[in-house]
Protein backbone atom coordinates (compact mmCIF):
# COMPACT_ATOMS: atom_id res chain seq x y z
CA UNK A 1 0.00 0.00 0.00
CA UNK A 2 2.82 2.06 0.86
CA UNK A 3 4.82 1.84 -2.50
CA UNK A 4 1.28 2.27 -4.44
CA UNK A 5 0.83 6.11 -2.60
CA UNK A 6 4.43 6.87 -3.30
CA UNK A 7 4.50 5.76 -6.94
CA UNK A 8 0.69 7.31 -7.37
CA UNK A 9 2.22 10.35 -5.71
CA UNK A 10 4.96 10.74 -7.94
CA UNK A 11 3.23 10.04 -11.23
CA UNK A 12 0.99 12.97 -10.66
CA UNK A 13 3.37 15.19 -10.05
CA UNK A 14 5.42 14.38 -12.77
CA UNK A 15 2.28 14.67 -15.27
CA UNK A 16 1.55 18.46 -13.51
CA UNK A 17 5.36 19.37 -14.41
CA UNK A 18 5.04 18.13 -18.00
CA UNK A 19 1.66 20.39 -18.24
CA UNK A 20 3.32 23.46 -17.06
CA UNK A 21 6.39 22.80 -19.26
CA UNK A 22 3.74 22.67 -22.20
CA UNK A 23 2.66 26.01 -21.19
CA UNK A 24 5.78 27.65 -20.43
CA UNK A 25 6.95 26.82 -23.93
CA UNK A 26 3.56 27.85 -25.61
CA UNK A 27 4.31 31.06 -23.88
CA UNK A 28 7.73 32.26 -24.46
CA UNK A 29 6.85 33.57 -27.55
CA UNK A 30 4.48 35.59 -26.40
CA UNK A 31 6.63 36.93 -23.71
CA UNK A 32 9.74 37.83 -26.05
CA UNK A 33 7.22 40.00 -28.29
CA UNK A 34 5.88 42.04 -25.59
CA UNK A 35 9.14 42.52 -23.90
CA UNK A 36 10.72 44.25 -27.64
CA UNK A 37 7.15 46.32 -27.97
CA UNK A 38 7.74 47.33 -24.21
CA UNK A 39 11.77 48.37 -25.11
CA UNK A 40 10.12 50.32 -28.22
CA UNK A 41 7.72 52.05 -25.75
CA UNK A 42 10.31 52.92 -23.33
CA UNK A 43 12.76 54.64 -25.60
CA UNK A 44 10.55 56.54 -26.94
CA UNK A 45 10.91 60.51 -25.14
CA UNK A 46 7.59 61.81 -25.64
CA UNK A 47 5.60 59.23 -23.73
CA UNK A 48 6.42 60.69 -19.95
CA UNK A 49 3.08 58.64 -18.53
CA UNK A 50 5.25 55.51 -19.73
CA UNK A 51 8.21 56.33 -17.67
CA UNK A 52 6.28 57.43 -14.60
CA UNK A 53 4.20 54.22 -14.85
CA UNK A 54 7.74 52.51 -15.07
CA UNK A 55 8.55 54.52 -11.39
CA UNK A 56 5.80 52.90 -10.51
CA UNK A 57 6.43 49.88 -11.50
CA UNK A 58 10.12 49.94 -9.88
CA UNK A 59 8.64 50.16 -6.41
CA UNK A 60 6.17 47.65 -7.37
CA UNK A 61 8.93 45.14 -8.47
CA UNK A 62 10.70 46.02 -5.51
CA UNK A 63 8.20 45.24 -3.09
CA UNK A 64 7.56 42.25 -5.15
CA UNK A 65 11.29 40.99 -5.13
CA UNK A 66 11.26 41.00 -1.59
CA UNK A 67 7.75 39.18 -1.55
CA UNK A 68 9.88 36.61 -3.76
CA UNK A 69 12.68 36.54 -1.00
CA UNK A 70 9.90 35.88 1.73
CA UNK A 71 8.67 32.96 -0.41
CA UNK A 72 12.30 31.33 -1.37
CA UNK A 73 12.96 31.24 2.51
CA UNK A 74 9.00 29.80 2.97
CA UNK A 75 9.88 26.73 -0.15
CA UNK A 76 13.63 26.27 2.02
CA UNK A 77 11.50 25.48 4.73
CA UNK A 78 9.32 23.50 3.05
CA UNK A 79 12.52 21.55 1.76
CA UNK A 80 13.47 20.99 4.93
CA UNK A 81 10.46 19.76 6.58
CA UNK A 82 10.00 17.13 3.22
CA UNK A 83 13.42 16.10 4.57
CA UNK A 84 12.31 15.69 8.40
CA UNK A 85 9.43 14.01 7.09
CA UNK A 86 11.71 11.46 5.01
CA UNK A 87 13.46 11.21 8.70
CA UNK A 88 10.56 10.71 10.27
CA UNK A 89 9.18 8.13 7.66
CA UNK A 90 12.35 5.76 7.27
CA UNK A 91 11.99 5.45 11.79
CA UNK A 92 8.58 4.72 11.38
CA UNK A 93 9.56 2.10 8.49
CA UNK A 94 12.39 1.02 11.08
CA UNK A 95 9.59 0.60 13.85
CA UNK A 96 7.36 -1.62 11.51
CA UNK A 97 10.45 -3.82 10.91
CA UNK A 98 10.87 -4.56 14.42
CA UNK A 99 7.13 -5.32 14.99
CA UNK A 100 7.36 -7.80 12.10
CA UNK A 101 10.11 -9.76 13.48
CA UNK A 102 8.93 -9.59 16.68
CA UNK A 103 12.13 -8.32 18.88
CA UNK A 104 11.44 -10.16 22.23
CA UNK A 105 8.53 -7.71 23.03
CA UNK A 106 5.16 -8.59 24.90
CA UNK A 107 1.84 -7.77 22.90
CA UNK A 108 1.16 -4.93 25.47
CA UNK A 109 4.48 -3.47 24.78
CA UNK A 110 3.93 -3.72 21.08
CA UNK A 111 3.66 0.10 20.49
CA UNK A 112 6.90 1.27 19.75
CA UNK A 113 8.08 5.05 21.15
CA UNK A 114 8.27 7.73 18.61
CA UNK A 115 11.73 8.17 18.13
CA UNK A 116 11.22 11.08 15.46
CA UNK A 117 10.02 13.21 17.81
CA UNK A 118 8.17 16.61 17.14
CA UNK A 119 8.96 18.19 13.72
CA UNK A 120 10.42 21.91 13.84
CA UNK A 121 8.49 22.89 11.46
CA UNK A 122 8.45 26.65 11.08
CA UNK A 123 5.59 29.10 11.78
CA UNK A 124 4.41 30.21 8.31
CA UNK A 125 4.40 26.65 6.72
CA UNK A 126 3.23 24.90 9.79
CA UNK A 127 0.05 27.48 9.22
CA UNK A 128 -0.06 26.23 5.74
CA UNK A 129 0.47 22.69 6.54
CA UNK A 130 -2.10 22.64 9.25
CA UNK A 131 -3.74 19.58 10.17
CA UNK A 132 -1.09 16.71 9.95
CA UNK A 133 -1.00 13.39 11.65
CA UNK A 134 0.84 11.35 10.16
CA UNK A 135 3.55 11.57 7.49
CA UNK A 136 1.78 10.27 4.61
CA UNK A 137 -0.99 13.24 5.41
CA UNK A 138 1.52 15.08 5.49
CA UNK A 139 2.79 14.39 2.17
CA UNK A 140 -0.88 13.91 -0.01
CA UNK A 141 -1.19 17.76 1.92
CA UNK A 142 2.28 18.60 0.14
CA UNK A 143 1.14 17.16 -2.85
CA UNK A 144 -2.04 19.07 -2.62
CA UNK A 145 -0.37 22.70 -2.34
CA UNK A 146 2.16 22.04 -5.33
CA UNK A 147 -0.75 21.24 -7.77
CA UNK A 148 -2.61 24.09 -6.37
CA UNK A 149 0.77 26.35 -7.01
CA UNK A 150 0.60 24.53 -10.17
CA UNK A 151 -3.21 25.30 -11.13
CA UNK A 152 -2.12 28.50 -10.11
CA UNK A 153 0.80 29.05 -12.49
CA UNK A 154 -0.69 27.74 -15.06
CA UNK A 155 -3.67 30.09 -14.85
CA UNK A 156 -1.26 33.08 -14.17
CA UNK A 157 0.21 31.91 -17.82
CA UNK A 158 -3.63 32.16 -19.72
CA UNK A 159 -4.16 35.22 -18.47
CA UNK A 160 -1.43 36.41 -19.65
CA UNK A 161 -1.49 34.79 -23.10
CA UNK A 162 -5.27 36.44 -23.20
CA UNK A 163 -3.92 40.07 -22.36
CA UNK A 164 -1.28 39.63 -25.18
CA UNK A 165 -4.24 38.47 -27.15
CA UNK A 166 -5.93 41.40 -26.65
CA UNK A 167 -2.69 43.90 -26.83
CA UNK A 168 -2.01 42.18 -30.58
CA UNK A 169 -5.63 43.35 -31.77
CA UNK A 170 -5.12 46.53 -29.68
CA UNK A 171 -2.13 47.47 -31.69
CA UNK A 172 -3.45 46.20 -35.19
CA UNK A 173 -6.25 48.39 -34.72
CA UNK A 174 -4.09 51.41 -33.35
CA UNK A 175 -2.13 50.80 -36.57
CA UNK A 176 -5.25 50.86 -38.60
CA UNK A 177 -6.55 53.60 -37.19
CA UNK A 178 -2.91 55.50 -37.65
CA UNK A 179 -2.75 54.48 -41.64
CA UNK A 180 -6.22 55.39 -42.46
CA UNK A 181 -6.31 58.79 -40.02
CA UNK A 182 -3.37 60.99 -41.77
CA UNK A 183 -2.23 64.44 -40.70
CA UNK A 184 -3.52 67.24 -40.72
CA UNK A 185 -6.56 65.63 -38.80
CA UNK A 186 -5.78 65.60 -34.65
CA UNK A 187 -8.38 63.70 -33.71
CA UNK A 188 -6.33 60.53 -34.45
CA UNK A 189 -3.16 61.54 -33.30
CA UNK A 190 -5.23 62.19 -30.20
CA UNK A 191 -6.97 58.63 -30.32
CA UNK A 192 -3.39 57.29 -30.93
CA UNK A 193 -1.84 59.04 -28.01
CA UNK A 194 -4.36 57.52 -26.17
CA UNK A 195 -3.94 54.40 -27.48
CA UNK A 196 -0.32 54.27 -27.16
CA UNK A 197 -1.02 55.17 -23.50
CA UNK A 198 -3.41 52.41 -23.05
CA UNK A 199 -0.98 49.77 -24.55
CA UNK A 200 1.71 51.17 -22.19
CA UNK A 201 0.10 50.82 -19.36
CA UNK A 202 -1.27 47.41 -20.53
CA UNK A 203 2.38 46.17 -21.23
CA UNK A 204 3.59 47.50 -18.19
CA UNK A 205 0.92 45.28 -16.34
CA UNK A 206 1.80 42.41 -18.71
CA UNK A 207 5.74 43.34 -17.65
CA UNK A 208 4.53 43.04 -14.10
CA UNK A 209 2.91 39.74 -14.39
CA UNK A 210 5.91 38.58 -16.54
CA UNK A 211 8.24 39.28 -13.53
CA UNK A 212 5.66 37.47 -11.68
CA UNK A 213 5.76 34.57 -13.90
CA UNK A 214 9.15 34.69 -13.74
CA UNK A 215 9.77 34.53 -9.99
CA UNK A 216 6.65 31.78 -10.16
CA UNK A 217 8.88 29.69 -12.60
CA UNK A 218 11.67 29.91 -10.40
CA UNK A 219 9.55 28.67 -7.44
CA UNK A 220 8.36 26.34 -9.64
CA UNK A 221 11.80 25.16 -10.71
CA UNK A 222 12.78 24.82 -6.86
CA UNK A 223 10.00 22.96 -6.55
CA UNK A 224 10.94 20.64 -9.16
CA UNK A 225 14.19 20.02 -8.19
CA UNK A 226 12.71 19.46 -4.64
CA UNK A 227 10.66 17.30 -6.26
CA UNK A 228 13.93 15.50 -8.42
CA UNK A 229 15.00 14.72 -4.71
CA UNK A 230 12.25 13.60 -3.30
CA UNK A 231 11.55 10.62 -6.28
CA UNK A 232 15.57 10.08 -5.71
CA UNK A 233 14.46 9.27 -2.02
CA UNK A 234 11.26 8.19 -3.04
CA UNK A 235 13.17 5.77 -5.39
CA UNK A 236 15.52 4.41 -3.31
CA UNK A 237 13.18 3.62 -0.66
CA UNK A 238 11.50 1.74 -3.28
CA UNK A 239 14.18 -0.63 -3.74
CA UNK A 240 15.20 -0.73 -0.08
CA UNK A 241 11.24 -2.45 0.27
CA UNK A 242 12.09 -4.33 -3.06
CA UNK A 243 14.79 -5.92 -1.25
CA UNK A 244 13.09 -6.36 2.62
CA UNK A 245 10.09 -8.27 0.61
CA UNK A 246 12.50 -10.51 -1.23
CA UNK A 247 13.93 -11.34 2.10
CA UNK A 248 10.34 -12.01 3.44
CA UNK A 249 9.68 -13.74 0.47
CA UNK A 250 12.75 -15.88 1.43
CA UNK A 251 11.98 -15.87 5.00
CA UNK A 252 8.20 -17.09 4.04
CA UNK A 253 9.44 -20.23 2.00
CA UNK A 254 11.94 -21.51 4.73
CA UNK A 255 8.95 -21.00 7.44
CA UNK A 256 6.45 -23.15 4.91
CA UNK A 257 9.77 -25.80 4.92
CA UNK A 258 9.80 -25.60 8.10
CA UNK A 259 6.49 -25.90 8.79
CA UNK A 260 6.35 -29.32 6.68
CA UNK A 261 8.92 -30.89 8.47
CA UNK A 262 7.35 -30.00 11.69
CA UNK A 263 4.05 -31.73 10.50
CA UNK A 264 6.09 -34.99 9.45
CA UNK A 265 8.28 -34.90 12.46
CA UNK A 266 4.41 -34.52 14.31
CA UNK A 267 3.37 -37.20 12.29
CA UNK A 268 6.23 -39.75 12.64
CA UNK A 269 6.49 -38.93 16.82
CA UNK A 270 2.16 -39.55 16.51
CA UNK A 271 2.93 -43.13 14.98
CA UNK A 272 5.58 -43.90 17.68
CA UNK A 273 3.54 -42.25 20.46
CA UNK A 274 0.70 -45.27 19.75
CA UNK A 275 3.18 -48.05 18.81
CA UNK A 276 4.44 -47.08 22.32
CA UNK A 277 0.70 -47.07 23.69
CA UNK A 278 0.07 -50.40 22.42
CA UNK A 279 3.58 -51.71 23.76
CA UNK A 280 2.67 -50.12 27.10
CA UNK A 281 -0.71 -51.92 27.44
CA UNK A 282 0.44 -55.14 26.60
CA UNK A 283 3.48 -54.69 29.37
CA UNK A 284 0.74 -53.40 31.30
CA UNK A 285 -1.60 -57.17 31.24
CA UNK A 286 1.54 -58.86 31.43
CA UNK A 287 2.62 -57.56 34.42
CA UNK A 288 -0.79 -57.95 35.55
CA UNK A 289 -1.05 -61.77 35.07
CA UNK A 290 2.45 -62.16 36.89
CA UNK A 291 1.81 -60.25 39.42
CA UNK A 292 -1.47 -62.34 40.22
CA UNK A 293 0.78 -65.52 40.26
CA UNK A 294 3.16 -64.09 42.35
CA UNK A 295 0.37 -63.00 44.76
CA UNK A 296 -0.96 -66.77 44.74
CA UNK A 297 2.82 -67.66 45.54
CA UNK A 298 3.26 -65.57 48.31
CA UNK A 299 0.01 -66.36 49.40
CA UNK A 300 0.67 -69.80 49.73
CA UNK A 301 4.16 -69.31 51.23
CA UNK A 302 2.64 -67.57 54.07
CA UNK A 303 0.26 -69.88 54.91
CA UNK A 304 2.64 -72.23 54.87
CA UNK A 305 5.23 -69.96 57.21
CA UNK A 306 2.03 -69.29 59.57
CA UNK A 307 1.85 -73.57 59.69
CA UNK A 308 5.61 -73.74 60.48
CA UNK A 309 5.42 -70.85 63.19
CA UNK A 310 2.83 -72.80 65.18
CA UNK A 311 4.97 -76.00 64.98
CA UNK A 312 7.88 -73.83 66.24
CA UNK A 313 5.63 -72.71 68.93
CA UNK A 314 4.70 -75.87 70.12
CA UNK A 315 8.66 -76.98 69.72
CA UNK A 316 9.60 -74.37 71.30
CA UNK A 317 7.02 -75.38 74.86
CA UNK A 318 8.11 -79.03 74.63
CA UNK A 319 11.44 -78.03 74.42
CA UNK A 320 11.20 -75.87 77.83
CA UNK A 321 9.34 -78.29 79.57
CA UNK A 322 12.86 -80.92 78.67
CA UNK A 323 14.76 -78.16 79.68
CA UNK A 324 12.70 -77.95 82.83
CA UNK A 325 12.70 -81.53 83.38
CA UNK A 326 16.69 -81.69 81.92
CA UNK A 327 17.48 -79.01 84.75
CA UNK A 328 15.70 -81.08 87.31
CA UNK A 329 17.85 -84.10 86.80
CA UNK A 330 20.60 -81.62 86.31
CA UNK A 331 20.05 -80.48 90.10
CA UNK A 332 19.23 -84.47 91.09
CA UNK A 333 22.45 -84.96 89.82
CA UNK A 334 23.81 -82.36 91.81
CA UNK A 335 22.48 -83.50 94.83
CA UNK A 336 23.37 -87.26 94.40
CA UNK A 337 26.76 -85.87 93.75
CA UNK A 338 26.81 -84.48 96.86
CA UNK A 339 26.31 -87.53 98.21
CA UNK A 340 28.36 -89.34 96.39
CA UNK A 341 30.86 -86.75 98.10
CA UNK A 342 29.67 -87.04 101.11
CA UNK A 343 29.46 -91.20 100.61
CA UNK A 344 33.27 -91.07 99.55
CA UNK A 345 34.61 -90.91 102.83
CA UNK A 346 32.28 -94.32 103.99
CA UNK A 347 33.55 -96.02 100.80
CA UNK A 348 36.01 -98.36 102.20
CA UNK A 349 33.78 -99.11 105.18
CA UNK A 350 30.65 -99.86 102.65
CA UNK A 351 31.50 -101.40 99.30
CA UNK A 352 28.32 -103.21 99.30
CA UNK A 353 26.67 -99.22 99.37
CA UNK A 354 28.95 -98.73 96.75
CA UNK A 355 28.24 -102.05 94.19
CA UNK A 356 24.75 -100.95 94.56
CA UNK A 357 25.03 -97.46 94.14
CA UNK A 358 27.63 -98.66 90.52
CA UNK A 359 24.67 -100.18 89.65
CA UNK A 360 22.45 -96.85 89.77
CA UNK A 361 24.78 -95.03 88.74
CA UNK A 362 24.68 -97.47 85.87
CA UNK A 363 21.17 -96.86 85.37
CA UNK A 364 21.26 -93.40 85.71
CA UNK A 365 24.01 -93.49 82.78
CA UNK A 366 21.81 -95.37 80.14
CA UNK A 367 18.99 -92.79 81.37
CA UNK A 368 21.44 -90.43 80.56
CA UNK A 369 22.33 -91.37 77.15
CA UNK A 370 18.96 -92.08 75.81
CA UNK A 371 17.90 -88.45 77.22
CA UNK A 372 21.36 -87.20 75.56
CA UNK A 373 20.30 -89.32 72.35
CA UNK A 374 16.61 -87.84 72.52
CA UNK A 375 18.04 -83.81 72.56
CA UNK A 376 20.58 -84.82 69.80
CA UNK A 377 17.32 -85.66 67.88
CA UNK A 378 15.23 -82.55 68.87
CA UNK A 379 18.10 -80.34 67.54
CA UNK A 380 18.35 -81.50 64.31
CA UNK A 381 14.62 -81.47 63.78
CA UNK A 382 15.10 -77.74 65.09
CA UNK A 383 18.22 -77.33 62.79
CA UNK A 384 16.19 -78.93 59.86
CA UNK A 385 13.06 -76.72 60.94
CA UNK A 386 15.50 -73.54 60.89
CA UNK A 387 16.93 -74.39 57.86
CA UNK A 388 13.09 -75.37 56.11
CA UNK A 389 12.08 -71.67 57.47
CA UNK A 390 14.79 -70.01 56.20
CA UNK A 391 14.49 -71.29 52.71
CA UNK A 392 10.88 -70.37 52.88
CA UNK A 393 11.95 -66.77 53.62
């Protein structure tokens, strides 16, 4: 949209300049012809209204030279605010970049600062340029006061090709009047005085609007070497956007590229994700069915533990009531050895006492053994019981 306005822009103005160039040239004839009759007029002693008028006109063009200085220094600042706006237009550009690619900024902080600033613009074209936003108003309102300074010019140049117009006929009929009206009348040398006076003062206004055509054409030719400039500017911005959309016509096709390979890469990691799925379930039953057996396993095993504990427990009270019974005989024992002891010293006075008491000790010896051989057995049942349990564990 951009590029459109500029190039619109600048193909309008360049159509207005070839206009007034058509007109300028259809004029200059016109202009050299009145400028020899004025010379003719001026050198001529007897016409003293002529040179007064030309007093006049002196003032006149000095008043309107200095007008022209006013409005050379009002088109230098209107050079120089085309060139703030070109400033003011390339940041903007600059800003629009950055949006585009997104520099690390939030959506809130989107809005980039102004960095242009406020234009200086001066008083007298600021007044004239009222009303501006943005740049590009700013610009189509430029555009707008060269055509009308165009327009302007170019009406400047019919009216004076119409006052010619008229001056020609004026001075045909002057010289008509003068070749058929011969001395010794003075009526027509009266007329033609008159006449003379008339086209005089009506080349002295057709002087004035020359000079005013004149400075007009020089504005105008600032103007369209302001103008040269500006399509310059206006040109190479063109290809500096020529050459950002290539690269975001580059940028585009390695996004689309990378957009397909994100979609296959999607696709292939989709297939995976369900082969995975399906892998996952069927881990999932097996693991189920195992852990069921297992559960039936250990089930079983501790039933079969709980069994084992309550033969331990019942091991373990036979086993202290032998110990309490062991201990008792243990203490018999004892006792009997104390008498034994206390026998010793009556042994040689009683070996009948002590045959018999060989023979009960006898006894008490088998008793002994078969008790020793009965223990012997209860620890390895409780060594093959231990051994059962721990391998059960």
């Amino acid at each position: 949209m951009i590029r459109r306005f500029y190039l619109s822009s600048g193909i309008s103005l360049l159509c207005s300049l070839v206009c007034f160039s058509f007109a300028y040239a259809c004029d200059l004839t016109c202009q050299a012809e009145l400028k020899q009759r004025s010379q003719v007029l001026l050198q001529n002693p007897a016409d003293t209204a002529a040179r007064e008028y030309f007093k006049v006109f002196g003032a006149r063009k000095e008043n309107e030279n200095s007008k022209y200085h006013i409005r050379v220094t009002h088109i230098n600042e209107l050079c120089e605010y085309i060139d703030l706006l070109e400033d003011r237009r390339r940041i903007l550009k600059q800003n629009n970049e950055k949006l585009k690619q997104g520099l690390s900024q939030d959506p809130a902080s989107a809005a980039l600062p102004d960095e242009a600033g406020p234009l200086p613009f001066p008083k007298t074209a600021a007044e004239e340029l009222s009303g501006m936003g943005s740049p590009d108003k700013a610009i189509d309102h430029l555009r707008n006061f060269l055509t009308q300074k165009k327009n302007q010019l170019i009406k400047g140049v019919l009216a004076l090709q119409k006052e010619s117009g008229l001056l020609k006929k004026m001075q045909q009929r002057v010289l008509a009047e003068s070749s058929e009206n011969l001395p010794p009348l003075v009526k027509p040398q009266q007329k033609v005085s008159a006449l003379t006076g008339q086209l005089a003062g009506k080349t002295l206004e057709l002087m004035e609007k020359d000079s005013f055509l004149t400075e007009q054409k020089e504005d105008f030719k600032f103007l369209e070497n302001s103008l040269k400039e500006a399509e310059e500017r206006l040109g190479l911005v063109q290809r500096i956007i020529q050459e950002k959309d290539e690269k975001i016509l580059v940028l585009q096709k390695d996004v689309a590229q990378m957009q397909a390979l994100t979609q296959e890469s999607y696709a292939l990691n989709q297939r995976s994700i369900e082969d995975l799925k399906v892998q996952f379930v069927e881990l999932h039953d097996d693991l189920k069915e195992q852990m069921s057996i297992n559960q039936d396993k250990v089930s079983a095993l501790e039933n079969l533990l709980a069994g084992q504990e309550k033969k331990m427990a019942q091991y373990e009270v036979g086993m202290r009531a032998k110990s309490k019974k062991i201990e008792e005989l243990i203490g018999q024992l004892q006792n009997k050895n104390k008498t034994l002891v206390e026998t010793n010293v009556m042994l040689e006075s009683q070996d009948k006492k002590i045959v018999e008491l060989d023979g009960i000790v006898e006894i008490y010896k088998n008793k002994l053994s078969e008790t020793n051989q009965l223990l012997r057995e209860k620890n390895e049942r409780i060594r093959s019981l231990e051994t059962q349990s721990v391998d059960l564990r």
